[in-house]
Protein backbone atom coordinates (compact mmCIF):
# COMPACT_ATOMS: atom_id res chain seq x y z
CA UNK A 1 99.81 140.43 120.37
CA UNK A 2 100.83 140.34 116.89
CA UNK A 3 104.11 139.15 115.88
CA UNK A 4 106.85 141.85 116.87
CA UNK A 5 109.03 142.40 113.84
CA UNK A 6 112.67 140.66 114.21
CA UNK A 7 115.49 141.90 111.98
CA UNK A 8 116.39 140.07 108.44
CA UNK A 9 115.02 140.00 105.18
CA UNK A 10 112.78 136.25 105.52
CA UNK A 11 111.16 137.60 108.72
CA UNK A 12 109.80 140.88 107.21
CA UNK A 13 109.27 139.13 103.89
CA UNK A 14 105.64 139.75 102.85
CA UNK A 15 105.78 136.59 100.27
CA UNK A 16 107.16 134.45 102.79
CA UNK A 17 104.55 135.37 105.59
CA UNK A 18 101.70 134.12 102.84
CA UNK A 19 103.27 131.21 102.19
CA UNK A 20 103.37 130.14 105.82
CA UNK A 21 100.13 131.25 106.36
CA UNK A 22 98.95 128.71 103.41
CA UNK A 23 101.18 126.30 103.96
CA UNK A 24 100.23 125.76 107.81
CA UNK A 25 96.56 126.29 106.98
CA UNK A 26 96.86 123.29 104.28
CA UNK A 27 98.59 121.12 107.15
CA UNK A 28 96.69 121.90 109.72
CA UNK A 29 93.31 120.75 107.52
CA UNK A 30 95.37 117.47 105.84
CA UNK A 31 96.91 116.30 108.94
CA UNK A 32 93.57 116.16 111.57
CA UNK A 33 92.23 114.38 108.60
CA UNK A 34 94.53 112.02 108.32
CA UNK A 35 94.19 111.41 112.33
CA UNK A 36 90.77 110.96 112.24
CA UNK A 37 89.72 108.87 109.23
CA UNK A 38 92.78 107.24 108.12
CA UNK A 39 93.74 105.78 111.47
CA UNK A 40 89.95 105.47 112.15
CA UNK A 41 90.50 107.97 115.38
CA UNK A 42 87.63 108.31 117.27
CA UNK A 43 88.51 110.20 120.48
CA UNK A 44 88.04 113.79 119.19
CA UNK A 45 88.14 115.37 122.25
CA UNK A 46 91.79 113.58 123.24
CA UNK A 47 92.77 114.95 119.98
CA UNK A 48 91.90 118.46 120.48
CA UNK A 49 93.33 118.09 123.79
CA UNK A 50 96.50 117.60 122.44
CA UNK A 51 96.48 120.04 120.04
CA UNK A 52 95.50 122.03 122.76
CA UNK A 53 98.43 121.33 124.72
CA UNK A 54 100.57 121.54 122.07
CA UNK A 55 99.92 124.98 121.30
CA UNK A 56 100.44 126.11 124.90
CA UNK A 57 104.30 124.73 124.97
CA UNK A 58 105.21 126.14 121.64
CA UNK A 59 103.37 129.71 122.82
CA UNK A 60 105.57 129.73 125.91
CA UNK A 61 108.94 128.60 123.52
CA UNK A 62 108.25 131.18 121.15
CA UNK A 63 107.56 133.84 123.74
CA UNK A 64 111.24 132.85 125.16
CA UNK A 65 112.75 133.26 121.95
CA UNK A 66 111.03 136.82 121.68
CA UNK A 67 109.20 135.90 118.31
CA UNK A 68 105.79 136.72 120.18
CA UNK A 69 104.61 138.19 122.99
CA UNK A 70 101.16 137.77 125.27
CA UNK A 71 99.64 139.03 128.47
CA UNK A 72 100.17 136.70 131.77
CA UNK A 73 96.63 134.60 133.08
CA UNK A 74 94.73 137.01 135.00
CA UNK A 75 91.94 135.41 137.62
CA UNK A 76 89.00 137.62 137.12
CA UNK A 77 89.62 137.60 132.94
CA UNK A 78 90.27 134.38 132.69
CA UNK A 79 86.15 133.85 134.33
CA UNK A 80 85.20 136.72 132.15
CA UNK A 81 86.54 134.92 129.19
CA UNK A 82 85.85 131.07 130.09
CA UNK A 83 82.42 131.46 127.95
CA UNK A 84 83.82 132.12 124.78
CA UNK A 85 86.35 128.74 125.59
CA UNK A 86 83.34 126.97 125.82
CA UNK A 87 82.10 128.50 122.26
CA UNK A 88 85.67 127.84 120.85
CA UNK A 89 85.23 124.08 122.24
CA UNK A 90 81.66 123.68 120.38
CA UNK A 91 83.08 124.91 117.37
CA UNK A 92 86.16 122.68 117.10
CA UNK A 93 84.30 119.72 117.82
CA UNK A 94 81.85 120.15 115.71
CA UNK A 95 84.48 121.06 112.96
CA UNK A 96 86.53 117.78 113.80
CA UNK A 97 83.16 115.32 113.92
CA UNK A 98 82.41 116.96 110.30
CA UNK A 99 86.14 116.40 108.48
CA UNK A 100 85.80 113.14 109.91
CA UNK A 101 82.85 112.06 108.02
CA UNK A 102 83.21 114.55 104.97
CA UNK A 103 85.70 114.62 102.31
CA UNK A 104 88.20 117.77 102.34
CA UNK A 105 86.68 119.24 99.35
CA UNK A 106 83.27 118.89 100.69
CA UNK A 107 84.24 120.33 104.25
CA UNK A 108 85.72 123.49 102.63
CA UNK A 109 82.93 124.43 100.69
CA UNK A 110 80.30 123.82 102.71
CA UNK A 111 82.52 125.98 105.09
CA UNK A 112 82.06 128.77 103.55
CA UNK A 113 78.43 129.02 104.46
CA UNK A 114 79.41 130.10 107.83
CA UNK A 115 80.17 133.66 106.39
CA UNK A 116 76.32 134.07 105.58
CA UNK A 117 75.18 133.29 109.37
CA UNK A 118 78.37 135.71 110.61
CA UNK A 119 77.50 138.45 108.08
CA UNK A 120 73.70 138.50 108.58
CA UNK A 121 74.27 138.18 113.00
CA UNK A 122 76.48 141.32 112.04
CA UNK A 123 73.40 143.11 111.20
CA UNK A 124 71.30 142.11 113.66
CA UNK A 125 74.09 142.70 116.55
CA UNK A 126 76.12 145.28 115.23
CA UNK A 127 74.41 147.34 112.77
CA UNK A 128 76.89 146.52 109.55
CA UNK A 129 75.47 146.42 106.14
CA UNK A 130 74.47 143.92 103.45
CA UNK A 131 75.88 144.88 100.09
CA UNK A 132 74.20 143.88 96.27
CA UNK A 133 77.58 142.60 96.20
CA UNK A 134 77.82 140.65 99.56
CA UNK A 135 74.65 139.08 98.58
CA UNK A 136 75.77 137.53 94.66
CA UNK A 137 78.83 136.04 96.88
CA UNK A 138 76.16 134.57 99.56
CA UNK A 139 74.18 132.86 96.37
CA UNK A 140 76.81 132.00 95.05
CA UNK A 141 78.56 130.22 97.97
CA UNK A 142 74.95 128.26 98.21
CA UNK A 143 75.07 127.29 94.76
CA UNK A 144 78.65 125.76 95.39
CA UNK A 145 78.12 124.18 98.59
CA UNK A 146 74.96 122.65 96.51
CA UNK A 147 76.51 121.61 93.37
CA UNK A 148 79.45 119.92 95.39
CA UNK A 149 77.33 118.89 97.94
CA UNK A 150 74.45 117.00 95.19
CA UNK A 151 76.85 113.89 93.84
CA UNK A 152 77.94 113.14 97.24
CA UNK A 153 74.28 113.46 98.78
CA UNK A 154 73.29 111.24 96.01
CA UNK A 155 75.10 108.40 97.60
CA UNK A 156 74.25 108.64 100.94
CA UNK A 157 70.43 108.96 100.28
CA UNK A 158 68.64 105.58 100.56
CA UNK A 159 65.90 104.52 97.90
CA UNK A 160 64.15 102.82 101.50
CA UNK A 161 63.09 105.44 103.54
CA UNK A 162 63.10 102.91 106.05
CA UNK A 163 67.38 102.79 105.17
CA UNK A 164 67.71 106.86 106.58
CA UNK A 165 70.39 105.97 108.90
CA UNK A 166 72.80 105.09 105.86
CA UNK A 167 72.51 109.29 105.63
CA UNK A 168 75.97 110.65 105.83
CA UNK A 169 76.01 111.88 109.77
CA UNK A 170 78.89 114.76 108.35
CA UNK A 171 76.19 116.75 107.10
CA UNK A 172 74.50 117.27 110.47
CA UNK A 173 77.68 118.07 112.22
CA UNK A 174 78.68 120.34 108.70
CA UNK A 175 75.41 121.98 110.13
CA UNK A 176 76.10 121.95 113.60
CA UNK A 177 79.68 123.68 112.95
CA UNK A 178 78.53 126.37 110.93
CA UNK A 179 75.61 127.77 113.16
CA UNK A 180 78.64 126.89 116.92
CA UNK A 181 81.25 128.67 114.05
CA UNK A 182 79.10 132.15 113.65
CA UNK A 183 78.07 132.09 117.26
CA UNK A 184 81.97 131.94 118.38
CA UNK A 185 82.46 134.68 116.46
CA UNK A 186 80.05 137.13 116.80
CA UNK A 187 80.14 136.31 120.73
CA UNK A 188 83.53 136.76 120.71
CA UNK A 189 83.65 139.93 118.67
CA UNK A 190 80.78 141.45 121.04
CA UNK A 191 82.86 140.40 124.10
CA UNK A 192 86.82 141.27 123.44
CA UNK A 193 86.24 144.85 123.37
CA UNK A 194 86.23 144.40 126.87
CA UNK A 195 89.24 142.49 127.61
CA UNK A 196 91.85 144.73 125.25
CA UNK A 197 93.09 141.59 123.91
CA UNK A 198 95.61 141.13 120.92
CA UNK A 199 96.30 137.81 118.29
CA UNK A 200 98.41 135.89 120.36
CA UNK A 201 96.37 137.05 124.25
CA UNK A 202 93.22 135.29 122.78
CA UNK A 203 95.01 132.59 121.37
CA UNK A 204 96.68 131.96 124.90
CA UNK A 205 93.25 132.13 126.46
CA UNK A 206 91.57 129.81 124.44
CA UNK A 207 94.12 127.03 124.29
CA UNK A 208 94.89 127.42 127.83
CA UNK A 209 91.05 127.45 129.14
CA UNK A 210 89.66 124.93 126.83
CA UNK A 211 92.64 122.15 127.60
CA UNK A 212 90.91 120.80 130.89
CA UNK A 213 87.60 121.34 129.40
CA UNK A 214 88.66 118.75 126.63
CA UNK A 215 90.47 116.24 129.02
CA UNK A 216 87.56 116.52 131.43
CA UNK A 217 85.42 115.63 128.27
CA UNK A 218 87.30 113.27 126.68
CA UNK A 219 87.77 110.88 129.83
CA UNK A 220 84.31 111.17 130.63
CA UNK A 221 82.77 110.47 126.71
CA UNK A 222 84.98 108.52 124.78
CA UNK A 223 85.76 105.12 126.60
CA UNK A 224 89.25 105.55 128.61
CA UNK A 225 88.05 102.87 130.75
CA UNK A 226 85.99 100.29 128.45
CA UNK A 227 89.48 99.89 126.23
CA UNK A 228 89.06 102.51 123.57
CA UNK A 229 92.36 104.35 124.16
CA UNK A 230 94.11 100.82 124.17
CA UNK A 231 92.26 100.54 120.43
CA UNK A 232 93.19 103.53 119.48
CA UNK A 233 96.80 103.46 120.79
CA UNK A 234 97.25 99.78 119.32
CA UNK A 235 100.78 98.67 118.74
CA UNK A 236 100.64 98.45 115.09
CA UNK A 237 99.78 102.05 114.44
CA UNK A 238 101.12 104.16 117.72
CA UNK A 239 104.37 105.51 116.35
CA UNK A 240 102.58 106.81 113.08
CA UNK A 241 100.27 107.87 115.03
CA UNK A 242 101.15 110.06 117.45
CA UNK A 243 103.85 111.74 115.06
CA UNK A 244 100.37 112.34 113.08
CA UNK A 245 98.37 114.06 116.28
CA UNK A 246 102.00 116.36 117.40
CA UNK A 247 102.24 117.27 113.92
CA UNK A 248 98.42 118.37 114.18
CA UNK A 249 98.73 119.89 116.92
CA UNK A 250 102.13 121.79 115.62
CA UNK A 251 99.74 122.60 112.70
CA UNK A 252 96.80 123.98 114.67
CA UNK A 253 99.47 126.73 116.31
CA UNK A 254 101.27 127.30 113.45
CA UNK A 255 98.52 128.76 111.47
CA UNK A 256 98.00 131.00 114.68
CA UNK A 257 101.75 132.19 114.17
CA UNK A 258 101.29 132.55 110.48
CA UNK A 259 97.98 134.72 110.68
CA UNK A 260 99.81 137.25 113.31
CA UNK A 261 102.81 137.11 110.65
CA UNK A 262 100.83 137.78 106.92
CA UNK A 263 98.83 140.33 108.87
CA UNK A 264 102.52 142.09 109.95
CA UNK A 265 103.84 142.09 106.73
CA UNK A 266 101.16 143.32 104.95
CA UNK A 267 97.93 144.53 104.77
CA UNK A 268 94.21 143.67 106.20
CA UNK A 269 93.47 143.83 102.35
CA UNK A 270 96.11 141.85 101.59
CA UNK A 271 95.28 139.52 104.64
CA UNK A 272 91.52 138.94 103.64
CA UNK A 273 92.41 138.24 99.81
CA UNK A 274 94.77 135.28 101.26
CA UNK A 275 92.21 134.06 103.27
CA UNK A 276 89.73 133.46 100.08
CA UNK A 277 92.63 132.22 97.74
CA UNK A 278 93.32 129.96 99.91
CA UNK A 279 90.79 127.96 99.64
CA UNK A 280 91.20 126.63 96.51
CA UNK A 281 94.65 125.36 97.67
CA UNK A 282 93.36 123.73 100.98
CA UNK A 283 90.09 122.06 99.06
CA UNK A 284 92.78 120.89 96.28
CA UNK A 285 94.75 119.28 99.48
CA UNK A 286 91.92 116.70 99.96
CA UNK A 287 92.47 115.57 95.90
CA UNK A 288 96.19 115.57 96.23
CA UNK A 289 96.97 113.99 99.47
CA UNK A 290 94.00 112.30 100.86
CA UNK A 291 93.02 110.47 97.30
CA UNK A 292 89.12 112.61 97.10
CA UNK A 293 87.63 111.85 94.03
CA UNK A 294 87.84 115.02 91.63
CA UNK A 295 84.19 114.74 90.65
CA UNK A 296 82.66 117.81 88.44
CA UNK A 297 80.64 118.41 91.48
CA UNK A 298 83.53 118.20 93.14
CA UNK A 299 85.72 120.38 91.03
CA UNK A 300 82.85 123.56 90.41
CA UNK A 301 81.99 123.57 93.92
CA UNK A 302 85.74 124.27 94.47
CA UNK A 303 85.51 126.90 91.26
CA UNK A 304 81.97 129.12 92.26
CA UNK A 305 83.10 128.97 96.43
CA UNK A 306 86.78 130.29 95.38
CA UNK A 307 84.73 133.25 93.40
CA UNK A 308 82.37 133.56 95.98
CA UNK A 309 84.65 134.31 98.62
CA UNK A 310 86.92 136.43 96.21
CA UNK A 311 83.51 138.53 96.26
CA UNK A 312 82.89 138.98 99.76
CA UNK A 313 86.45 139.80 100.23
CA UNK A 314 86.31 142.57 97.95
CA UNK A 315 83.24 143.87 99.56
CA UNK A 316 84.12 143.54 102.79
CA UNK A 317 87.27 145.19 101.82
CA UNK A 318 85.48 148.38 100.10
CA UNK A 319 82.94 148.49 102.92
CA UNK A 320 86.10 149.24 105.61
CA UNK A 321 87.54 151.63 103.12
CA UNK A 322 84.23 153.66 102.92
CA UNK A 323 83.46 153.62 106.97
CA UNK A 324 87.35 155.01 107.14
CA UNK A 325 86.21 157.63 104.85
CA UNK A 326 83.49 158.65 106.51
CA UNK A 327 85.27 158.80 109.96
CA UNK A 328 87.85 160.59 108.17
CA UNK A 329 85.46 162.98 106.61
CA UNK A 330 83.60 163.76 109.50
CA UNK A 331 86.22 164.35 111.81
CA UNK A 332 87.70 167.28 109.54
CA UNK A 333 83.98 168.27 109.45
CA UNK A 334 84.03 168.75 113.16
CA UNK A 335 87.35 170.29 113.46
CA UNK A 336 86.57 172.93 110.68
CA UNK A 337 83.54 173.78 112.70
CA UNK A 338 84.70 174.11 115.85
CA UNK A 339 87.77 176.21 114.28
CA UNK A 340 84.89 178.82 112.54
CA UNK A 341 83.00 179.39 115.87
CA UNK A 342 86.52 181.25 117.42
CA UNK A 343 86.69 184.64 115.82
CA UNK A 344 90.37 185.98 114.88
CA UNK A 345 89.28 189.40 114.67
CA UNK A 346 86.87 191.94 115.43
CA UNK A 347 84.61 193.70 113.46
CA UNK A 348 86.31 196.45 114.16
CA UNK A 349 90.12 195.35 113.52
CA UNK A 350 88.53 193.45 110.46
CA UNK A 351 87.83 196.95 108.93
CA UNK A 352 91.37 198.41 110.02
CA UNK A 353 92.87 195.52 108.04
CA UNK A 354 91.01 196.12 104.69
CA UNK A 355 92.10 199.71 105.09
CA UNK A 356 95.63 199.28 104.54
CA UNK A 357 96.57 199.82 108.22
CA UNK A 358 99.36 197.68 109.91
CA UNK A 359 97.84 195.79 113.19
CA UNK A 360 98.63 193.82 115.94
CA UNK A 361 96.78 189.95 116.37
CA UNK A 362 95.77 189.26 119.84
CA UNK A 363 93.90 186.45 121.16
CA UNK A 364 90.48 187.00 121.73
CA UNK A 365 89.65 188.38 125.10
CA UNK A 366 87.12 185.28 125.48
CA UNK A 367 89.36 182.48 125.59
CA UNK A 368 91.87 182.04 128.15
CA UNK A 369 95.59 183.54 128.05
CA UNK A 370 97.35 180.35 129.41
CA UNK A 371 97.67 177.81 126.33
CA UNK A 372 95.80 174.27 126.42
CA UNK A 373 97.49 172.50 123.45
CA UNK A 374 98.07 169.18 124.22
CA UNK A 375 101.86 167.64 124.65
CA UNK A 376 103.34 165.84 121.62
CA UNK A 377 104.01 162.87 124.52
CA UNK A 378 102.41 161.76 127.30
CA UNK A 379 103.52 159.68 130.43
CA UNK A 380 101.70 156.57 130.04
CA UNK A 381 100.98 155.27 133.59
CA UNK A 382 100.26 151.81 132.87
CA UNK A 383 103.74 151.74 131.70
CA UNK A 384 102.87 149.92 128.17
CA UNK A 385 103.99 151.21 124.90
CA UNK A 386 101.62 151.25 122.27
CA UNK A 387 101.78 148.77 119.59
């Protein structure tokens, strides 16, 4: 469910819900870098595992503080739902083998073209619409992804064909990520209508589904038993490191909290505009903290994919508002309709009135004497109050 609304002024603070959304979402990116290329951490799975676990103990703590709230594990929708786990797990993965490899900069834009494989498996599975505008903000997220993309290509690409193996293996997972990213969501999308679920139900799910996928995958691929963890885990390094992988893993929830939060305190407008600013700040994170060169590639990739996906926002954002006004417009369509088809009066007491003379209204003989308006509350039986 969403974040339920606790009193004081910082909790219902619209500024301070974007600023935790940012803020975690900047964390959340820096820190799993920082695990997995500055301590040369190779056991991706273990690390999603964790962060995995991590966000199942602070779920349950903030559920016992009342800041959230989510349904209890149910048998028969927890098989129903294990699917889309698996699509979550294929997507992280793939996400984590990519910022491994890939600078931050890099990562983000190329990041972006995961919108283009969502918004065109919209169409083709749901019937939504391309708009002139949707379409500059697709070229230009290509051009971005290419003109950051071209320096850092450059380097990678061998003059010995012979040499292709020196090709940086980020892009393929990049690749990988985007087309596991679209298919998450658009499965996802096709499948929750069935399940009811709120923010913080399918977060639960996930995180609590996934977790022994993970461990199951990470004992089984990445060396527990030929020494690996030992490596990883080495003396010299374990402290810093495991603060490093609980702070991910606070990170990876955290940006689950601040999502329900921004979305609470203001808009779905206002939500989607956060969610392409932010870029530009995350991106920026990779310069700042992790030491990524600001190339020019670098630096207009950053520029053209933060206009790009101020573009699709908009869009996406006037699309909603003209689908609501078309519901809207047809519904008092119907109702003024339906309302013409019931006759007041009769021919004959219509006549009566434009004479002058002083009548009586009565229903209409043809519709029933006993009145079907519906109550202004009803008893809901599952015994759930709407949110």
């Amino acid at each position: 469910m969403t974040a339920p609304a606790p009193q004081g002024a910082i909790a219902n603070s619209a500024t301070f819900s974007i600023l935790a959304y940012c803020s975690s979402s900047i964390l959340m990116t820096v820190t799993n870098k920082m695990v997995l290329s500055r301590f040369d951490f190779n056991m991706n799975f273990l690390l999603l595992t964790i962060q995995a676990a991590v966000a199942i103990v602070l779920l349950a703590l903030f559920r016992k503080l009342n800041l959230i709230n989510y349904r209890r594990v149910n048998k028969e929708e927890a098989k129903k739902w294990f699917p889309i786990s698996l699509a979550l797990v294929a997507m992280i993965y793939t996400g984590s083998k990519s910022l491994q490899f890939l600078s931050i900069p890099i990562y983000t834009i190329f990041k972006n073209l995961t919108i283009i494989l969502i918004a065109y498996g919209e169409v083709l599975w749901f019937g939504s619409k391309v708009t002139p505008i949707m379409l500059l903000s697709f070229l230009i997220m290509v051009l971005s992804s290419v003109i950051a993309g071209w320096s850092d290509i450059g380097t990678f690409v061998p003059k010995d064909p012979t040499d292709l193996i020196q090709f940086n293996p980020g892009y393929m997972w990049m690749a990988l990520n985007c087309l596991s990213s679209a298919g998450y969501v658009l499965y996802m999308r096709k499948r929750i209508k069935f399940f009811n679920f709120k923010d913080f139900d399918t977060v639960y799910y996930n995180n609590l589904l996934s977790f022994p996928v993970m461990l199951f995958l990470s004992v089984c691929l990445e060396g527990w038993t030929s020494g690996e963890l030992s490596r990883t885990f080495s003396p010299d390094v374990r402290s810093a490191l495991c603060v490093a992988v609980l702070l991910s893993g606070a990170s990876s929830f955290l940006i689950s909290y601040g999502s329900a939060w921004c979305v609470r305190c203001t808009s779905s407008t206002t939500y989607s505009m956060v969610g392409a600013l932010n870029k530009l700040p995350v991106a920026a994170s990779g310069i700042l903290f992790m030491g990524d060169p600001a190339t020019m590639g670098n630096v207009l990739g950053i520029l053209f994919g933060f206009i790009a996906g101020l573009l699709y926002s908009y869009s996406k954002t006037e699309q909603a508002q003209q689908n609501f006004a078309a519901q809207a417009a047809g519904s008092n369509l119907s109702a003024n309709s339906t309302a013409s088809k019931v006759p007041l009066l009769s021919e004959q007491e219509s006549s009566n009135a434009d004479d002058g003379v002083i009548i009586e209204l009565t229903a209409p003989s043809n519709l029933p004497s006993k009145t079907t308006a519906l109550p202004l509350y009803k008893h809901n039986p599952d015994g759930k109050s709407a949110d």
